[in-house]
C-alpha atoms as a PDB file:
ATOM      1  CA  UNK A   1      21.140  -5.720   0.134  1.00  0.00           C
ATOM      2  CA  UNK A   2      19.265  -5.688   3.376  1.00  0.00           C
ATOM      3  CA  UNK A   3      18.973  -1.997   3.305  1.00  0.00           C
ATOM      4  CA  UNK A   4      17.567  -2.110  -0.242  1.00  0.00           C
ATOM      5  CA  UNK A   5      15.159  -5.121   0.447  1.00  0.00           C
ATOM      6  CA  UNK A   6      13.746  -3.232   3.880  1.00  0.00           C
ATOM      7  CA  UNK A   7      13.067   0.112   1.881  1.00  0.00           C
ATOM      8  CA  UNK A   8      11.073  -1.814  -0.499  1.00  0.00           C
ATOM      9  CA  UNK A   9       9.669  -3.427   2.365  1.00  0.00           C
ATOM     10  CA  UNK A  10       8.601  -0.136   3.219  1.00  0.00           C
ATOM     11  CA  UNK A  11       7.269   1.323  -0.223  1.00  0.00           C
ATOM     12  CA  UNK A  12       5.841  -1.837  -1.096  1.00  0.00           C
ATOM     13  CA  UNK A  13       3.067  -1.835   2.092  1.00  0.00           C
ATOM     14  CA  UNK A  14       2.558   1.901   1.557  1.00  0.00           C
ATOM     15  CA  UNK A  15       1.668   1.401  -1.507  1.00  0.00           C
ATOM     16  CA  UNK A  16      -0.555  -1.365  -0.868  1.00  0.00           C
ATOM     17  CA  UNK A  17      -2.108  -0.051   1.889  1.00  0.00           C
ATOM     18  CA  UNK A  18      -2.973   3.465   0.254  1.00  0.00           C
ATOM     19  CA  UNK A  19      -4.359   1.261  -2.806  1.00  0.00           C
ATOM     20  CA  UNK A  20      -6.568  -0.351  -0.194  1.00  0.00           C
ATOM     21  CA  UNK A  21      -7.715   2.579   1.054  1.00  0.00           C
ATOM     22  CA  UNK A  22      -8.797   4.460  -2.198  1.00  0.00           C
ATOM     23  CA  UNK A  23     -10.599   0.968  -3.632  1.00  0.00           C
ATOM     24  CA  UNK A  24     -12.359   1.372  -0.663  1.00  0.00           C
ATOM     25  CA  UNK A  25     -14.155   4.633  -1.490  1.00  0.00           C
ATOM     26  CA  UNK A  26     -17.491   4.835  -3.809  1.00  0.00           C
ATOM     27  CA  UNK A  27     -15.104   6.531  -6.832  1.00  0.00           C
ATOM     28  CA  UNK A  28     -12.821   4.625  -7.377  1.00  0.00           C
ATOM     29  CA  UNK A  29     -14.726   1.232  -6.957  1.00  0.00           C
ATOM     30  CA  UNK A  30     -16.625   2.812  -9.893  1.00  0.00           C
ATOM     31  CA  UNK A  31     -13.700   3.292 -11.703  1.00  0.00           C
ATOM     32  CA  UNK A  32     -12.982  -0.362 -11.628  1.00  0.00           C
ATOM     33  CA  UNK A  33     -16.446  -2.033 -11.694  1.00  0.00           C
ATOM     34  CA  UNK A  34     -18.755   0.286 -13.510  1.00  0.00           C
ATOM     35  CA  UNK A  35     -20.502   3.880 -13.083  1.00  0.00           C
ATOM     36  CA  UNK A  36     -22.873   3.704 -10.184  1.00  0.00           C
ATOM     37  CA  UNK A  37     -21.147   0.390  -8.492  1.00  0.00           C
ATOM     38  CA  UNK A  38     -20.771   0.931  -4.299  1.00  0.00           C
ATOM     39  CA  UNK A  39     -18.288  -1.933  -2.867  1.00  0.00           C
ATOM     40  CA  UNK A  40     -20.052  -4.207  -0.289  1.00  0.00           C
ATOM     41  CA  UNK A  41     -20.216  -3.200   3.431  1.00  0.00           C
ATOM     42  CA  UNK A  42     -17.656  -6.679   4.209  1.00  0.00           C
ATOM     43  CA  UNK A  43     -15.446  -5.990   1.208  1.00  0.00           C
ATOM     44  CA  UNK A  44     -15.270  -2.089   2.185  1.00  0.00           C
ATOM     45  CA  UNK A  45     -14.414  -2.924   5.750  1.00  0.00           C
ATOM     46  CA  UNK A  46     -11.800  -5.468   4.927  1.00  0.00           C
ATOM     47  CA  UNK A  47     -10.235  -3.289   2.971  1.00  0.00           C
ATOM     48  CA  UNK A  48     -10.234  -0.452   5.366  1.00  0.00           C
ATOM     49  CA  UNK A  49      -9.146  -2.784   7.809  1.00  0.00           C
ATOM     50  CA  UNK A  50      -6.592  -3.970   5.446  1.00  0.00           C
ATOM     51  CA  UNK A  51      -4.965  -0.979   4.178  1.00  0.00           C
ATOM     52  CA  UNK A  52      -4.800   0.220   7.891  1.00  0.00           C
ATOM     53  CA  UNK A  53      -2.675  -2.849   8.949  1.00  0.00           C
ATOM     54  CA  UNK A  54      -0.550  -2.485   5.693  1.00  0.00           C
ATOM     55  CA  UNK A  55       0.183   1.018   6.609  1.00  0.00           C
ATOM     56  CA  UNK A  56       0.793   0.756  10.325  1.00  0.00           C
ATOM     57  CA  UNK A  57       3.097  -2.406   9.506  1.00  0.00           C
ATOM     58  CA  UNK A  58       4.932   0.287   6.987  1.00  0.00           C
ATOM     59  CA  UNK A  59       5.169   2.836   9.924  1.00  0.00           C
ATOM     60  CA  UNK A  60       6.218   0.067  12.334  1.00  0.00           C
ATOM     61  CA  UNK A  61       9.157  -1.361  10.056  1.00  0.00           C
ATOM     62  CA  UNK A  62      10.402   1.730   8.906  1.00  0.00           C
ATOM     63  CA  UNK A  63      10.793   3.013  12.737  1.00  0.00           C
ATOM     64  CA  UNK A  64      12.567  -0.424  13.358  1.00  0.00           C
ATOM     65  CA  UNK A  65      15.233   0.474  10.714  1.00  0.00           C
ATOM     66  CA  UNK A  66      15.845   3.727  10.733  1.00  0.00           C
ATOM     67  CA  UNK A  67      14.649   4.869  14.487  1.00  0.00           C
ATOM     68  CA  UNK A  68      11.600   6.396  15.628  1.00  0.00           C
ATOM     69  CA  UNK A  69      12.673  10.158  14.349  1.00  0.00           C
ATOM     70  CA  UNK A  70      14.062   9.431  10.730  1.00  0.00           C
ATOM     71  CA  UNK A  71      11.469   6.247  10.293  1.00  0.00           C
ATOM     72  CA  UNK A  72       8.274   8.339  10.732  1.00  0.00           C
ATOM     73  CA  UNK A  73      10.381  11.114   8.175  1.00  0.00           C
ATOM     74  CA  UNK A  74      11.068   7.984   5.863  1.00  0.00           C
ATOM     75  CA  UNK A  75       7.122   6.156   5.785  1.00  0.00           C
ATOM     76  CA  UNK A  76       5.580   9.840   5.140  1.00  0.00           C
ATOM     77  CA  UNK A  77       8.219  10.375   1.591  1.00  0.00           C
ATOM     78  CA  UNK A  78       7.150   6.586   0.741  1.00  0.00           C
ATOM     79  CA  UNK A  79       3.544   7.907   1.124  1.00  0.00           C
ATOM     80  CA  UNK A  80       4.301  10.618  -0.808  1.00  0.00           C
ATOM     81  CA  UNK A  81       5.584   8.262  -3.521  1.00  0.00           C
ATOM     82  CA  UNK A  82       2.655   6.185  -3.232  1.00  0.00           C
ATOM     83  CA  UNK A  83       0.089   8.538  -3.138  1.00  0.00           C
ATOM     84  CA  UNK A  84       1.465  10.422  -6.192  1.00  0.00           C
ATOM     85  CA  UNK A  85       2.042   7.143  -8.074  1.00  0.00           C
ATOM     86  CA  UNK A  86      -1.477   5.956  -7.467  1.00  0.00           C
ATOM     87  CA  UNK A  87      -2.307   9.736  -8.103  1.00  0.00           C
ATOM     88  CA  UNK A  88      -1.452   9.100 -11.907  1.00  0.00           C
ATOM     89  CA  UNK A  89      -2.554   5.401 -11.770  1.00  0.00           C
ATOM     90  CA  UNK A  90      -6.356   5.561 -10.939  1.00  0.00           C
ATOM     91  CA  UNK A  91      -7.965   8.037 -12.674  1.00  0.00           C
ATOM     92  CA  UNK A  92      -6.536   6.763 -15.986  1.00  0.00           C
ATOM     93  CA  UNK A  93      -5.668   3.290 -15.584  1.00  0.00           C
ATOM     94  CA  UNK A  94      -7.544   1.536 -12.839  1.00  0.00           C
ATOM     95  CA  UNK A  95      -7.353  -1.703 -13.542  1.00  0.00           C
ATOM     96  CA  UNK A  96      -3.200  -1.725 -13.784  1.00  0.00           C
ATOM     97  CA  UNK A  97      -3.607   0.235 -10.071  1.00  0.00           C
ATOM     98  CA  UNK A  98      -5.017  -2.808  -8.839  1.00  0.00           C
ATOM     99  CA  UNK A  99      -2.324  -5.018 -10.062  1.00  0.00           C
ATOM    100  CA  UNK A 100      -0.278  -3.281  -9.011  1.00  0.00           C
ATOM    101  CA  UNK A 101      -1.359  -3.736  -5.499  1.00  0.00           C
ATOM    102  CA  UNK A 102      -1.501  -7.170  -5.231  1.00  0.00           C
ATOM    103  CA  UNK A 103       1.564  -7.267  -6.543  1.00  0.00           C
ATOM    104  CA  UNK A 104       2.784  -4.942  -4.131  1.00  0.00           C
ATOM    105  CA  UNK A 105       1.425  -6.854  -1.710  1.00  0.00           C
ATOM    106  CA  UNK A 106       2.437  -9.764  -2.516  1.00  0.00           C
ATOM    107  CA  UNK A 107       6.169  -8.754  -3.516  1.00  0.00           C
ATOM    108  CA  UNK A 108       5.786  -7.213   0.632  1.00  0.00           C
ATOM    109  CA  UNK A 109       5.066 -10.707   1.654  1.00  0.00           C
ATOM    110  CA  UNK A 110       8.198 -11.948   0.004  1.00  0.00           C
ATOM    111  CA  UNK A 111      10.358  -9.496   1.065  1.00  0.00           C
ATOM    112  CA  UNK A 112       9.586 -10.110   4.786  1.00  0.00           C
ATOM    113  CA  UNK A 113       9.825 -13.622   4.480  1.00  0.00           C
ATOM    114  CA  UNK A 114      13.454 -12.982   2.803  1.00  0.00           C
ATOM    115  CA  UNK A 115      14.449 -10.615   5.978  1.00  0.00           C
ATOM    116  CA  UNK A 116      13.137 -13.089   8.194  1.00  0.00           C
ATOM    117  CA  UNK A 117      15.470 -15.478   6.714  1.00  0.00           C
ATOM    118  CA  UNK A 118      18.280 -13.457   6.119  1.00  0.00           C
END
């Protein structure tokens, strides 16, 4: 169970952070909020800033369960997942991308509270 809830742990910030990332670029801010939209400098930064964290958290946990070797091997195939899920999800269905990252995120918040328990 603990195995199962750290590897979604795992997916879970990669995908968030990745989503983070892309909302953060002119195209696909369009895609959600109109042709010609740019995101705000703050909102662009946070979410640089954001996705960053998400991802090096990713890195950081999946090195703590697996070692340093087989982690780093294990975050870059749950980027590969990510990116080719979100790959898919943006150009045709924006909106359910972004749900799909705060629910990410927030389903990552919930997991780590529920190892920290555990």
């Amino acid at each position: 169970m603990m195995d199962l809830l750290s590897n979604f742990l795992v997916f879970a910030l990669c995908y968030a952070g990745l989503s983070c990332l892309c909302l953060a670029m002119d195209r696909h801010h369009a895609d959600l909020h109109g042709r010609g939209m740019e995101p705000p400098p703050q909102l662009r930064r946070r979410l640089q800033w954001g996705g960053a964290l998400a991802l090096a958290f990713a890195l950081a946990w999946a090195m703590h369960i697996a070692g340093a070797g087989y982690g780093a091997v294990f975050w870059i195939g749950s980027l590969t997942g990510c990116g080719l899920l979100l790959i898919w999800l943006l150009p045709y269905a924006p909106h359910q991308a972004r749900r799909l990252a705060r629910a990410s995120g927030v389903a990552a918040l919930l997991a780590a509270v529920m190892l920290a328990v555990l």
